[in-house]
PDB file of N, CA and C in Angstrom:
ATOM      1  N   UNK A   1      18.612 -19.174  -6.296  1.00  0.00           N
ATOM      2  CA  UNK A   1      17.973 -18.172  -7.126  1.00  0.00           C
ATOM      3  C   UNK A   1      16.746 -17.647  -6.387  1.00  0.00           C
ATOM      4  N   UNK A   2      16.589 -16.398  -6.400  1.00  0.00           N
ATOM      5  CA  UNK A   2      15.279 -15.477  -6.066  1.00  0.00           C
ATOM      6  C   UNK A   2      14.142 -14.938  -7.072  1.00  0.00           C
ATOM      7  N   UNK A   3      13.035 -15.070  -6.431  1.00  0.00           N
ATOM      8  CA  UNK A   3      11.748 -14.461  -7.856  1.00  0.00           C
ATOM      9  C   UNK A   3      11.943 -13.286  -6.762  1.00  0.00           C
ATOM     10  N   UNK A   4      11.857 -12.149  -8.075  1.00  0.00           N
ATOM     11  CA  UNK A   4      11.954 -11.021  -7.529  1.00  0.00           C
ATOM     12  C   UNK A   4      10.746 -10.418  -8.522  1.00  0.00           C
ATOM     13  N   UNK A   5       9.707  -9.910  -7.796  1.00  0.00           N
ATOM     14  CA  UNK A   5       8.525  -9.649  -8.297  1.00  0.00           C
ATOM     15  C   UNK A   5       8.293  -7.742  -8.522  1.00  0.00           C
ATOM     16  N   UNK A   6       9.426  -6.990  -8.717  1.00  0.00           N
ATOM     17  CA  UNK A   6       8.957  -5.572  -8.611  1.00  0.00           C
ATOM     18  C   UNK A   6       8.744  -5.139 -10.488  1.00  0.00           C
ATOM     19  N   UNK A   7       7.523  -4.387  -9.897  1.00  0.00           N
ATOM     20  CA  UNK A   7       7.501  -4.184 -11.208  1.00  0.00           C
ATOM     21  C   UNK A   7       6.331  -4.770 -12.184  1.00  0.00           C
ATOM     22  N   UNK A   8       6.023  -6.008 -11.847  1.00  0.00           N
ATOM     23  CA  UNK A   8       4.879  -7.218 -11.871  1.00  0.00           C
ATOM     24  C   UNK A   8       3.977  -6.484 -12.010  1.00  0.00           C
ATOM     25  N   UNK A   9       3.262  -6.108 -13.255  1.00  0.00           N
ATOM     26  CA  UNK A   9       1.999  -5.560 -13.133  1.00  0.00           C
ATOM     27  C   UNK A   9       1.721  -4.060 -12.689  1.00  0.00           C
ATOM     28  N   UNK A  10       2.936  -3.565 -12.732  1.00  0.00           N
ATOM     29  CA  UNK A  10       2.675  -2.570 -12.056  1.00  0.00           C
ATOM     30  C   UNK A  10       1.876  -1.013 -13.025  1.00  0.00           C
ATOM     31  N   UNK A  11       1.252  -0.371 -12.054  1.00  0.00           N
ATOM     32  CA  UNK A  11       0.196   0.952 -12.304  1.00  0.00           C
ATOM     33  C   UNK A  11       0.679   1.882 -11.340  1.00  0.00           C
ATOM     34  N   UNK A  12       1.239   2.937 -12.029  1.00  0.00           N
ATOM     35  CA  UNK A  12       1.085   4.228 -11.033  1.00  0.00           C
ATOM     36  C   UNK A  12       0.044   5.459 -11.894  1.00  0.00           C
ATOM     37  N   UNK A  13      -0.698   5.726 -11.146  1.00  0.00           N
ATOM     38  CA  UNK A  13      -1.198   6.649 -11.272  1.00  0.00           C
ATOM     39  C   UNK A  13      -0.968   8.489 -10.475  1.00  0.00           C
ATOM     40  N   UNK A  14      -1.166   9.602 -11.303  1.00  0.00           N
ATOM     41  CA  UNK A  14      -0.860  11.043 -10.584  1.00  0.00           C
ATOM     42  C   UNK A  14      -2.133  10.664  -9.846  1.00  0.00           C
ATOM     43  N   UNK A  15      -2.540  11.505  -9.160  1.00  0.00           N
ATOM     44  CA  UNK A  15      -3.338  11.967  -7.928  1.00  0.00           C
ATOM     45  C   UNK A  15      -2.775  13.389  -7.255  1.00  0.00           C
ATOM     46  N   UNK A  16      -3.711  14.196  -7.002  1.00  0.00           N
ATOM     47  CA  UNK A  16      -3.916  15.142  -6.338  1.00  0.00           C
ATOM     48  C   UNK A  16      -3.301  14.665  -4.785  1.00  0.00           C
ATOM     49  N   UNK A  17      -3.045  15.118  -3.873  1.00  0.00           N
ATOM     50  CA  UNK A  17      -3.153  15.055  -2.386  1.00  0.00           C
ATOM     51  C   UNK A  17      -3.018  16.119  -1.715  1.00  0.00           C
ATOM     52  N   UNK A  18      -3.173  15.915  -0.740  1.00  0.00           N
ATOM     53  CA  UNK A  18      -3.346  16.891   0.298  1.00  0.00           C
ATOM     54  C   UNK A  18      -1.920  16.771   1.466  1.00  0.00           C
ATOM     55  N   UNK A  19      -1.890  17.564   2.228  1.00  0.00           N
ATOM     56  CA  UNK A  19      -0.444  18.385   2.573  1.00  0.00           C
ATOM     57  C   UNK A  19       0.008  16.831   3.890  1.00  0.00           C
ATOM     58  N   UNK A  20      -0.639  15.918   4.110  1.00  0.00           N
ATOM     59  CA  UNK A  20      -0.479  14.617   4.835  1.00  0.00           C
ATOM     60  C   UNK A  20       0.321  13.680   4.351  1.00  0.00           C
ATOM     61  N   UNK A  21       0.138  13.786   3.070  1.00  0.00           N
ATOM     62  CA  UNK A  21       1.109  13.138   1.638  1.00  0.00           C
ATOM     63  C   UNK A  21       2.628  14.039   1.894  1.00  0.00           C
ATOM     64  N   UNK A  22       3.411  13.137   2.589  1.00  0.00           N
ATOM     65  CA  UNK A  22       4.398  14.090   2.408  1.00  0.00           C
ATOM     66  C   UNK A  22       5.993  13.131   1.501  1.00  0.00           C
ATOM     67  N   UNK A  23       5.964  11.801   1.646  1.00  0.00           N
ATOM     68  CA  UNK A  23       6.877  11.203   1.078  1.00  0.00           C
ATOM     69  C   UNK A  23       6.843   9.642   0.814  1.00  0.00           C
ATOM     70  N   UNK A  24       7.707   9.123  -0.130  1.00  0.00           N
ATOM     71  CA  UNK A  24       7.250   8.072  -0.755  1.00  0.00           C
ATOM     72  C   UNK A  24       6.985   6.380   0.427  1.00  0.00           C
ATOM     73  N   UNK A  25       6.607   5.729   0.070  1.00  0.00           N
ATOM     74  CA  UNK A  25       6.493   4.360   0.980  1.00  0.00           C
ATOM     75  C   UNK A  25       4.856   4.830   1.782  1.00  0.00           C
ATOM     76  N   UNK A  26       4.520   6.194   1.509  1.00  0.00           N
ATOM     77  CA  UNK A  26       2.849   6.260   2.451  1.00  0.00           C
ATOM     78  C   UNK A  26       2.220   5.249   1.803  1.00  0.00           C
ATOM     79  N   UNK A  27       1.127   4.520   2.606  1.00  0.00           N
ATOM     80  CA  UNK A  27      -0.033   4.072   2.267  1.00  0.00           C
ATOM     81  C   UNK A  27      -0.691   4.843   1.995  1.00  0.00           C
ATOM     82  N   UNK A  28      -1.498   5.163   1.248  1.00  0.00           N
ATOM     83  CA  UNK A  28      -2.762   6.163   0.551  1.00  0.00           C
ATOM     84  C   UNK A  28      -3.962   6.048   0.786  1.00  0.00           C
ATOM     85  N   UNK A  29      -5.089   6.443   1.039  1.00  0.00           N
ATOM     86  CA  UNK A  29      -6.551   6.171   0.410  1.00  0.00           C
ATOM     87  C   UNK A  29      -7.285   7.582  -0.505  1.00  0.00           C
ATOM     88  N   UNK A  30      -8.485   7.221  -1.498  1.00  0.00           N
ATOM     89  CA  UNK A  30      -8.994   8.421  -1.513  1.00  0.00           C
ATOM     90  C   UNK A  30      -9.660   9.212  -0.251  1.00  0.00           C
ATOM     91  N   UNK A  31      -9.399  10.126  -0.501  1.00  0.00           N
ATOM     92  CA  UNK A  31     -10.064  11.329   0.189  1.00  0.00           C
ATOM     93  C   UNK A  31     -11.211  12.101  -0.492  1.00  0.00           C
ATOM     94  N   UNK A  32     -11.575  12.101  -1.534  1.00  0.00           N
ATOM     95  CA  UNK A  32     -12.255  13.380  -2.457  1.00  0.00           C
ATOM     96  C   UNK A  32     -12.374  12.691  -3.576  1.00  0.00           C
ATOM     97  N   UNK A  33     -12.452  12.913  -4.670  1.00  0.00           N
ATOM     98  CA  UNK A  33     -13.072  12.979  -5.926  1.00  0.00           C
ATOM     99  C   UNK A  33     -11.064  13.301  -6.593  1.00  0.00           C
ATOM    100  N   UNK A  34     -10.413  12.133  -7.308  1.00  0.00           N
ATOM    101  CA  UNK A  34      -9.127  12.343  -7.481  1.00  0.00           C
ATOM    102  C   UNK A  34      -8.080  12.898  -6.251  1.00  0.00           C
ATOM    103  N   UNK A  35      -8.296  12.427  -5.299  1.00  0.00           N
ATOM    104  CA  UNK A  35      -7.286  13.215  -4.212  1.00  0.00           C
ATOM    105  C   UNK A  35      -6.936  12.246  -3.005  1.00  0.00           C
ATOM    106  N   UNK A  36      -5.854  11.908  -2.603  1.00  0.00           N
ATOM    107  CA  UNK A  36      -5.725  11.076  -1.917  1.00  0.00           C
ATOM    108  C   UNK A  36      -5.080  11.843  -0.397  1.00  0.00           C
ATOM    109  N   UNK A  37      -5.106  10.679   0.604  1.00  0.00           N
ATOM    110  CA  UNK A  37      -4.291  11.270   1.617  1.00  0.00           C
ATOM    111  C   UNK A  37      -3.876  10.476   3.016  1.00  0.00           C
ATOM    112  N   UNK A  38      -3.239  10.642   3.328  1.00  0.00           N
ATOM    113  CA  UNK A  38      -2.379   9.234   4.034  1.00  0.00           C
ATOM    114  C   UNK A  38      -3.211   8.096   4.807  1.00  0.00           C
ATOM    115  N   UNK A  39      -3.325   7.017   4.712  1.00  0.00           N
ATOM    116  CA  UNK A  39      -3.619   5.768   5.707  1.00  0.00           C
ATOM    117  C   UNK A  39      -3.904   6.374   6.930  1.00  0.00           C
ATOM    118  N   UNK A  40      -4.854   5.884   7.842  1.00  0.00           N
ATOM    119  CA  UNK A  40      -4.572   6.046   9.484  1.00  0.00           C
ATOM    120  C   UNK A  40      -5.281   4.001   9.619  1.00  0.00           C
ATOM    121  N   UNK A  41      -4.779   3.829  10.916  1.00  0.00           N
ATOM    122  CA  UNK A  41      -5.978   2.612  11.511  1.00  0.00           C
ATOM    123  C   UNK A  41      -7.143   1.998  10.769  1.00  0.00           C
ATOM    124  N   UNK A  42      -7.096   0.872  10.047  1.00  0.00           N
ATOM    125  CA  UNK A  42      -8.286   0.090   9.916  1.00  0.00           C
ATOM    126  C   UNK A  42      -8.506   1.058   8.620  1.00  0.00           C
ATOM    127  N   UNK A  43      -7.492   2.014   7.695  1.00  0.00           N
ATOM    128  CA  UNK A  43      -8.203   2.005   6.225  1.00  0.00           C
ATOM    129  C   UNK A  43      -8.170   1.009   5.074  1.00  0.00           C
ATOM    130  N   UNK A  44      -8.359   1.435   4.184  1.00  0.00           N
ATOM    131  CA  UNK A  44      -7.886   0.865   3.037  1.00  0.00           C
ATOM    132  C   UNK A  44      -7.693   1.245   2.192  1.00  0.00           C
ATOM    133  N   UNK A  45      -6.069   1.010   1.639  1.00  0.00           N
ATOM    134  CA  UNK A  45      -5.384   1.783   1.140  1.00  0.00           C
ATOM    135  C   UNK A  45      -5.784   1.344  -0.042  1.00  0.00           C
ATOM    136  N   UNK A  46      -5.028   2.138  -1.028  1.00  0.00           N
ATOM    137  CA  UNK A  46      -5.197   2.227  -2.623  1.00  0.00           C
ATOM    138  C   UNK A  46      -3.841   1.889  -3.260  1.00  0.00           C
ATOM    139  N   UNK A  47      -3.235   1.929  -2.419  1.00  0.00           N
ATOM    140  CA  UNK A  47      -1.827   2.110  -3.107  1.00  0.00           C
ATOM    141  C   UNK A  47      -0.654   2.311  -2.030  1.00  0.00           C
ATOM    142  N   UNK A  48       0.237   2.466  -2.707  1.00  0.00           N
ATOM    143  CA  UNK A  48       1.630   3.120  -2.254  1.00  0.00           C
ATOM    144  C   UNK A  48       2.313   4.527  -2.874  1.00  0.00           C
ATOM    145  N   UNK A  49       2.369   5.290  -1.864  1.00  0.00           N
ATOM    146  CA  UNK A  49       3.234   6.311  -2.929  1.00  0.00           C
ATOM    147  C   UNK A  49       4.643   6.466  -3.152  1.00  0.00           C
ATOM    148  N   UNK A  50       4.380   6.724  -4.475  1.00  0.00           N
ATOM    149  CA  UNK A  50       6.246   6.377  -5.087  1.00  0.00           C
ATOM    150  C   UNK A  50       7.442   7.968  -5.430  1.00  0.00           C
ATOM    151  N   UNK A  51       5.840   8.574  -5.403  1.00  0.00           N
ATOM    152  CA  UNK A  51       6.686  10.553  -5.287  1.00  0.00           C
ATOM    153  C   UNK A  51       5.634  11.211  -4.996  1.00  0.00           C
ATOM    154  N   UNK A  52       5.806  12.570  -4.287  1.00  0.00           N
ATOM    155  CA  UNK A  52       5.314  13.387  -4.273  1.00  0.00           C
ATOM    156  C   UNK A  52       6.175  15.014  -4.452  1.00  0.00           C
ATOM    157  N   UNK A  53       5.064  15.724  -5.446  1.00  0.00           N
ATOM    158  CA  UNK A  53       5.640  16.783  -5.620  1.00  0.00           C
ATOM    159  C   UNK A  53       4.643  18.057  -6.064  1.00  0.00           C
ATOM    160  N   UNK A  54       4.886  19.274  -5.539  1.00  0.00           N
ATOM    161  CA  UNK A  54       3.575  20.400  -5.976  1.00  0.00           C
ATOM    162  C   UNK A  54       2.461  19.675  -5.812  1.00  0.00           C
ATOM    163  N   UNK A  55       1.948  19.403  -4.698  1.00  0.00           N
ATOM    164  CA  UNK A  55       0.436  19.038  -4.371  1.00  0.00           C
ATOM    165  C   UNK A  55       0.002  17.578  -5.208  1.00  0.00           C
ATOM    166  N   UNK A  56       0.649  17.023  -5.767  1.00  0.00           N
ATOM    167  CA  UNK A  56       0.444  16.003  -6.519  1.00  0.00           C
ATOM    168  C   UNK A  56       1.287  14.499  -5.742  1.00  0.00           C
ATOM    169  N   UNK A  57       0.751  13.077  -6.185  1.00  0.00           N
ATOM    170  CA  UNK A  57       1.705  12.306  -5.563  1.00  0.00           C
ATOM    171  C   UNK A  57       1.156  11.418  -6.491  1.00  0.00           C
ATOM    172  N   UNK A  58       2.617  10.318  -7.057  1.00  0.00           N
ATOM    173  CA  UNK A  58       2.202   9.368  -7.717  1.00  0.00           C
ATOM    174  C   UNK A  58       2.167   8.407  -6.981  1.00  0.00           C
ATOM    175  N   UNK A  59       1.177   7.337  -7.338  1.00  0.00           N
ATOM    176  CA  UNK A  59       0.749   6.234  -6.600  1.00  0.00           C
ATOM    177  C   UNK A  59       0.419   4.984  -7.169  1.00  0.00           C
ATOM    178  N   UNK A  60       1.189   3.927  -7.069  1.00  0.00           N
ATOM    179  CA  UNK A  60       1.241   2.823  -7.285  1.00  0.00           C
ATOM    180  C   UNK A  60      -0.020   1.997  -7.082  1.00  0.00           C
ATOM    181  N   UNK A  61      -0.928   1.690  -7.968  1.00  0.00           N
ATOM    182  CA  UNK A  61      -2.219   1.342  -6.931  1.00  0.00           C
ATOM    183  C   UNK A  61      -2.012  -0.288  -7.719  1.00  0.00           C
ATOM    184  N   UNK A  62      -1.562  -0.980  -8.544  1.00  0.00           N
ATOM    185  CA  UNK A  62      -1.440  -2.162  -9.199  1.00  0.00           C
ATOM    186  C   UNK A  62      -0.092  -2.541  -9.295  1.00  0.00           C
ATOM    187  N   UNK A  63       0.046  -3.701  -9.035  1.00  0.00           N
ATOM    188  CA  UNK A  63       1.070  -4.554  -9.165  1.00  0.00           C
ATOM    189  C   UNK A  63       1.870  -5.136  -7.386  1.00  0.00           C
ATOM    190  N   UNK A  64       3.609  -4.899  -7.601  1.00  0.00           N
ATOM    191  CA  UNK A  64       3.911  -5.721  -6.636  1.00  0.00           C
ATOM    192  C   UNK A  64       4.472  -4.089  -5.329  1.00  0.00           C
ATOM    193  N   UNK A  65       3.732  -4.450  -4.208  1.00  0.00           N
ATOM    194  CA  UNK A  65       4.403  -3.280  -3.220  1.00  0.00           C
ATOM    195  C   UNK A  65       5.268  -3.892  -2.307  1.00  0.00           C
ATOM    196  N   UNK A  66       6.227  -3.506  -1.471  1.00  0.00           N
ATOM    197  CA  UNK A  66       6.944  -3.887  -0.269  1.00  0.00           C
ATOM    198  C   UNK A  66       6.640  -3.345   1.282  1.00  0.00           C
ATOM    199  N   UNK A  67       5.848  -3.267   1.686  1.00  0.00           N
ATOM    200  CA  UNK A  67       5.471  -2.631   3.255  1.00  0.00           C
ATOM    201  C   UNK A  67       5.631  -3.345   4.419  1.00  0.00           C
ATOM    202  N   UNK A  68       5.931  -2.702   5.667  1.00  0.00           N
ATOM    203  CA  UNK A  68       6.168  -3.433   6.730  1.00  0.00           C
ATOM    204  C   UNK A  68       4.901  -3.645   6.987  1.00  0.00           C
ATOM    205  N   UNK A  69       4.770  -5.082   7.764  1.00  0.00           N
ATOM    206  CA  UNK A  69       3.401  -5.279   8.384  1.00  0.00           C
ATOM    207  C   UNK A  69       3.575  -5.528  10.052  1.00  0.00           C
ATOM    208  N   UNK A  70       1.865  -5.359  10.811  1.00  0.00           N
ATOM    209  CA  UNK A  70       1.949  -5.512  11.740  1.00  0.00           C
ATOM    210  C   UNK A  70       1.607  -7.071  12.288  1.00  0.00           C
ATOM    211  N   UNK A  71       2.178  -7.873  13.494  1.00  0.00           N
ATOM    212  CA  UNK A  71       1.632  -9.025  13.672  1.00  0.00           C
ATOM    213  C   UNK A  71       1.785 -10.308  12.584  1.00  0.00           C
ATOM    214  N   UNK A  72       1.129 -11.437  12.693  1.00  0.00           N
ATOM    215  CA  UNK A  72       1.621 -12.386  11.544  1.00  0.00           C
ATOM    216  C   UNK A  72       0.501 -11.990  10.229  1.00  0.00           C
ATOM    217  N   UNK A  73       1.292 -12.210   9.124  1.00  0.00           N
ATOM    218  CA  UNK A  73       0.956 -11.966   7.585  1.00  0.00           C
ATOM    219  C   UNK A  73       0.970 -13.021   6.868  1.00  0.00           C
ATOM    220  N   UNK A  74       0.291 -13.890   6.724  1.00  0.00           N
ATOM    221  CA  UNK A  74       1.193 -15.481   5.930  1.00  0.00           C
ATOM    222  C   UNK A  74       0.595 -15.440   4.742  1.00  0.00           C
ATOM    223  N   UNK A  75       1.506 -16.206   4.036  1.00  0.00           N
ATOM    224  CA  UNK A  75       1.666 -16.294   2.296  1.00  0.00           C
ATOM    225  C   UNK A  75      -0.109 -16.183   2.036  1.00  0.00           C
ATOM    226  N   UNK A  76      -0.053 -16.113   0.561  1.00  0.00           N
ATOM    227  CA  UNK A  76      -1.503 -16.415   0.253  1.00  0.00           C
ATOM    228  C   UNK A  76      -2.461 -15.482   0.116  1.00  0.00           C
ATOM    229  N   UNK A  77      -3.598 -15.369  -0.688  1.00  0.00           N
ATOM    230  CA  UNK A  77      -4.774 -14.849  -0.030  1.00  0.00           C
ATOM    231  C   UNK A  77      -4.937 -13.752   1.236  1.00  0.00           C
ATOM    232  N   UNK A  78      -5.225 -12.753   1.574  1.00  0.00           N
ATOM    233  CA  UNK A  78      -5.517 -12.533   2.666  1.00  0.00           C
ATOM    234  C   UNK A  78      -5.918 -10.638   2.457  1.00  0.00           C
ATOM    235  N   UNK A  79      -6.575 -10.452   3.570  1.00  0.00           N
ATOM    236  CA  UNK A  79      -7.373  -9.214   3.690  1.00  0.00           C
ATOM    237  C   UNK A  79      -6.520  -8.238   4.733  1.00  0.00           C
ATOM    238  N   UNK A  80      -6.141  -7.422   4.363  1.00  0.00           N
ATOM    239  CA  UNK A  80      -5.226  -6.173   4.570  1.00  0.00           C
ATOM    240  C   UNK A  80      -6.160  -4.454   4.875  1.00  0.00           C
ATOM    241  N   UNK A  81      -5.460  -4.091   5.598  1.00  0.00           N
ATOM    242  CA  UNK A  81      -5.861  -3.298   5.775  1.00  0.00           C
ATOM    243  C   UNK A  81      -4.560  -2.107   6.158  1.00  0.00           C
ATOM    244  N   UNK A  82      -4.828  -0.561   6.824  1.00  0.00           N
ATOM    245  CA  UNK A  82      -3.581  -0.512   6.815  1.00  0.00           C
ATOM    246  C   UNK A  82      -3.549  -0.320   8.667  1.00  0.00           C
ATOM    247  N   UNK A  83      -2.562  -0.158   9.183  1.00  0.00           N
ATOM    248  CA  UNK A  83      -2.215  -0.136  10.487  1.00  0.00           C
ATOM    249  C   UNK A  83      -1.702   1.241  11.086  1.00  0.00           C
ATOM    250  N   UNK A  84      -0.876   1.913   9.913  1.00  0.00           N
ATOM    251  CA  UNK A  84      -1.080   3.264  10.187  1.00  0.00           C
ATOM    252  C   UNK A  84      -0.691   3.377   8.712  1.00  0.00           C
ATOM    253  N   UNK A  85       0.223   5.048   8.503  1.00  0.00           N
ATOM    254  CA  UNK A  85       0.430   5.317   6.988  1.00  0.00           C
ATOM    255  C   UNK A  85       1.843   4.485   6.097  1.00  0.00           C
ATOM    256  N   UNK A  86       2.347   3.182   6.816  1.00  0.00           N
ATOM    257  CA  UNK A  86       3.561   2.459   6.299  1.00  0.00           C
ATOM    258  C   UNK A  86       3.229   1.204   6.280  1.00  0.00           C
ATOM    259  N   UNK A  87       2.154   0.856   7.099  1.00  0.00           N
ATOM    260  CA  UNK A  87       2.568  -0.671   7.802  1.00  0.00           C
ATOM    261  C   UNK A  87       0.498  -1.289   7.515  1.00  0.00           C
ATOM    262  N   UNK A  88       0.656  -2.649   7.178  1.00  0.00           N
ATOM    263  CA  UNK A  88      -0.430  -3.104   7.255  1.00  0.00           C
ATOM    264  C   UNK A  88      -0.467  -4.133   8.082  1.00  0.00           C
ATOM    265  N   UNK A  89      -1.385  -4.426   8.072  1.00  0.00           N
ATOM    266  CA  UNK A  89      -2.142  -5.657   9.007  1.00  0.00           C
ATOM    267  C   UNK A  89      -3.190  -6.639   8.340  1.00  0.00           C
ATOM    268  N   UNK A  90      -3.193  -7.615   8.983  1.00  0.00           N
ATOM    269  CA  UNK A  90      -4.730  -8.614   8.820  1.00  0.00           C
ATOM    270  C   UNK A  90      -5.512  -7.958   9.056  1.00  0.00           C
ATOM    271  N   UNK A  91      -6.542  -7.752   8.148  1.00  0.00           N
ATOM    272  CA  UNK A  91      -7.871  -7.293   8.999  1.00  0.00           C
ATOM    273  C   UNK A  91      -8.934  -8.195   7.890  1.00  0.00           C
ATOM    274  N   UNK A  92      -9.830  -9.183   8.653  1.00  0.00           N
ATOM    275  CA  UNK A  92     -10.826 -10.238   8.287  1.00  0.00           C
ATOM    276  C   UNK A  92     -12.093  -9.477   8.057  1.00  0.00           C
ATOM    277  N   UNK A  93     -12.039  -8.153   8.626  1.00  0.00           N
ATOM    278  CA  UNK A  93     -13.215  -7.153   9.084  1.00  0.00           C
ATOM    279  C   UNK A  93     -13.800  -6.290   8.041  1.00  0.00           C
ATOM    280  N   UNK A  94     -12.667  -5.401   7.677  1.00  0.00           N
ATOM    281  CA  UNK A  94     -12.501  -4.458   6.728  1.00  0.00           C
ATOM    282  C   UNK A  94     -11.907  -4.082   5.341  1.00  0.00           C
ATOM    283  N   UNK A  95     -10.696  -5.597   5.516  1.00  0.00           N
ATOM    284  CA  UNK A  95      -9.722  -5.017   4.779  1.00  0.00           C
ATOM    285  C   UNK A  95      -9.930  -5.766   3.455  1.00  0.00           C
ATOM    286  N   UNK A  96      -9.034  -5.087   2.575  1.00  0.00           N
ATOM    287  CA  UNK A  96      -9.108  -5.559   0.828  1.00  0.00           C
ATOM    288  C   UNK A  96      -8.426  -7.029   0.698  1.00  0.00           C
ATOM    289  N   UNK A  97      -8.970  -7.713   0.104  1.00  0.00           N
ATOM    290  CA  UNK A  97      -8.048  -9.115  -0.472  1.00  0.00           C
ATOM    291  C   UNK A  97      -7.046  -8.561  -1.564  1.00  0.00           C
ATOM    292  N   UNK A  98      -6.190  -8.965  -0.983  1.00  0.00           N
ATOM    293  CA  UNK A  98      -4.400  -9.174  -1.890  1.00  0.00           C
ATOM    294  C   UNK A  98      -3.709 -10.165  -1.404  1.00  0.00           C
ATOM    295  N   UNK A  99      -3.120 -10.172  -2.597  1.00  0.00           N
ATOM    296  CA  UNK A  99      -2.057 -11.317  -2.759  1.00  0.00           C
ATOM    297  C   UNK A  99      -0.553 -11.756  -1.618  1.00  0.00           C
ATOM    298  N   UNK A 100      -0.179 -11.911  -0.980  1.00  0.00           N
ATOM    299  CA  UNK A 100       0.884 -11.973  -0.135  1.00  0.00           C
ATOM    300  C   UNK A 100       1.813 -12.806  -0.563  1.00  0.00           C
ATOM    301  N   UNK A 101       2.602 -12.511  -1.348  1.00  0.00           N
ATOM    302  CA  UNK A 101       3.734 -13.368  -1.704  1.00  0.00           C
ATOM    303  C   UNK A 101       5.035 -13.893  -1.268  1.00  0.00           C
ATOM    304  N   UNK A 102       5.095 -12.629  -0.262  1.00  0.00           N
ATOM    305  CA  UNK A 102       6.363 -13.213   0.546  1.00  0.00           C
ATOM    306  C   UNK A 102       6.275 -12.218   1.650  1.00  0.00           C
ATOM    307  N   UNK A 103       6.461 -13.031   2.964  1.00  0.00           N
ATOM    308  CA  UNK A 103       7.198 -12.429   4.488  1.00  0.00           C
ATOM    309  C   UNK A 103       8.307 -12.392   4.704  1.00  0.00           C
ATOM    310  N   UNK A 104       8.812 -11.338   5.496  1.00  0.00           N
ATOM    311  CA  UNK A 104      10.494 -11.973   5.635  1.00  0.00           C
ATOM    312  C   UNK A 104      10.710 -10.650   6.947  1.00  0.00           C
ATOM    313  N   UNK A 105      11.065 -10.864   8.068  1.00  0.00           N
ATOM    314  CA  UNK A 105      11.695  -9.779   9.111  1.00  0.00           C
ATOM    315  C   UNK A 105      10.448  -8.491   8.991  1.00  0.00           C
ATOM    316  N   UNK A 106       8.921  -8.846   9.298  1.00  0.00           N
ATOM    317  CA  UNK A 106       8.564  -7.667   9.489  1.00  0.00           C
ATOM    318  C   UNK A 106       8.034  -6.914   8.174  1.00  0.00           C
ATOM    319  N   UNK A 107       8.565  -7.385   6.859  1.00  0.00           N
ATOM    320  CA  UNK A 107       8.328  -6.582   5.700  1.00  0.00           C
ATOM    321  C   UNK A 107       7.435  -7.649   5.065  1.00  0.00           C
ATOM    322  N   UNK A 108       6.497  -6.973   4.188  1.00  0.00           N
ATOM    323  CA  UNK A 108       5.654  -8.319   2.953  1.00  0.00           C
ATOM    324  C   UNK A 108       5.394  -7.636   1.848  1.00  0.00           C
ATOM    325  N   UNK A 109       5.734  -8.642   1.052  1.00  0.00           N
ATOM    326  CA  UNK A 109       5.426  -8.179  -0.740  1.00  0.00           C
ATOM    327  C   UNK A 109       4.277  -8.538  -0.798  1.00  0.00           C
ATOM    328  N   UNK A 110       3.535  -8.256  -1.320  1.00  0.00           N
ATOM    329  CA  UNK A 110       1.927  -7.759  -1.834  1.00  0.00           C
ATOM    330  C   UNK A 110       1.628  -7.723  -3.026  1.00  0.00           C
ATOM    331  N   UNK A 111       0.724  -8.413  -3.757  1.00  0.00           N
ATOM    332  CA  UNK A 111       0.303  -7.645  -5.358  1.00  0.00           C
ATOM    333  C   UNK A 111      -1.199  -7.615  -5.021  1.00  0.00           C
ATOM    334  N   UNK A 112      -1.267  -5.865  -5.406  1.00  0.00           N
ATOM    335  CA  UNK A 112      -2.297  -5.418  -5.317  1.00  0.00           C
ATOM    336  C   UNK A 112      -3.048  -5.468  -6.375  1.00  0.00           C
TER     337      UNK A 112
END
């Protein structure tokens, strides 16, 4: 048997974005005052986006996400950041504490 965690808590919120936002699985951060716009290196994201459409994108900012990560990710505790607009990383430096619930081939579940 598998715990399958989607859904767990989950929050999407609309948001505004800007024309960088182009399809779902981006990492996000704010940009502006309600407006988000894609991850680069060493941000910190807000979320995941789950649609975008007419200048708008919904965004998952609570509960369980699935993203590839860069380098090792292990269970537990740990500070994230993003690596570019798909993929996160460890970062001890910058990044937000979340939850890491599971690794597996490159991908990690997360509750944000």
């Amino acid at each position: 048997m598998y715990a399958d965690f989607k859904g767990l808590n989950s929050e999407v919120v609309t948001f505004n974005c800007n024309s960088t936002v182009t399809e779902p699985g981006q990492l996000v951060k704010l940009i502006a005052s309600g407006m988000v716009g894609k991850c680069a290196s060493g941000d910190q994201p807000i979320g995941v986006v789950e649609n975008v459409r007419n200048g708008f994108a919904a965004v998952t900012i609570r509960g369980y996400i699935n993203v590839n990560h860069d380098g090792t990710l292990n269970i537990g505790y740990r500070n994230i950041s993003a690596s570019d607009d798909k993929t996160v990383k460890l970062d001890n430096t910058n990044g937000i504490k979340c939850l890491v619930v599971e690794t597996l081939s490159g991908k990690a579940g997360i509750l944000l």
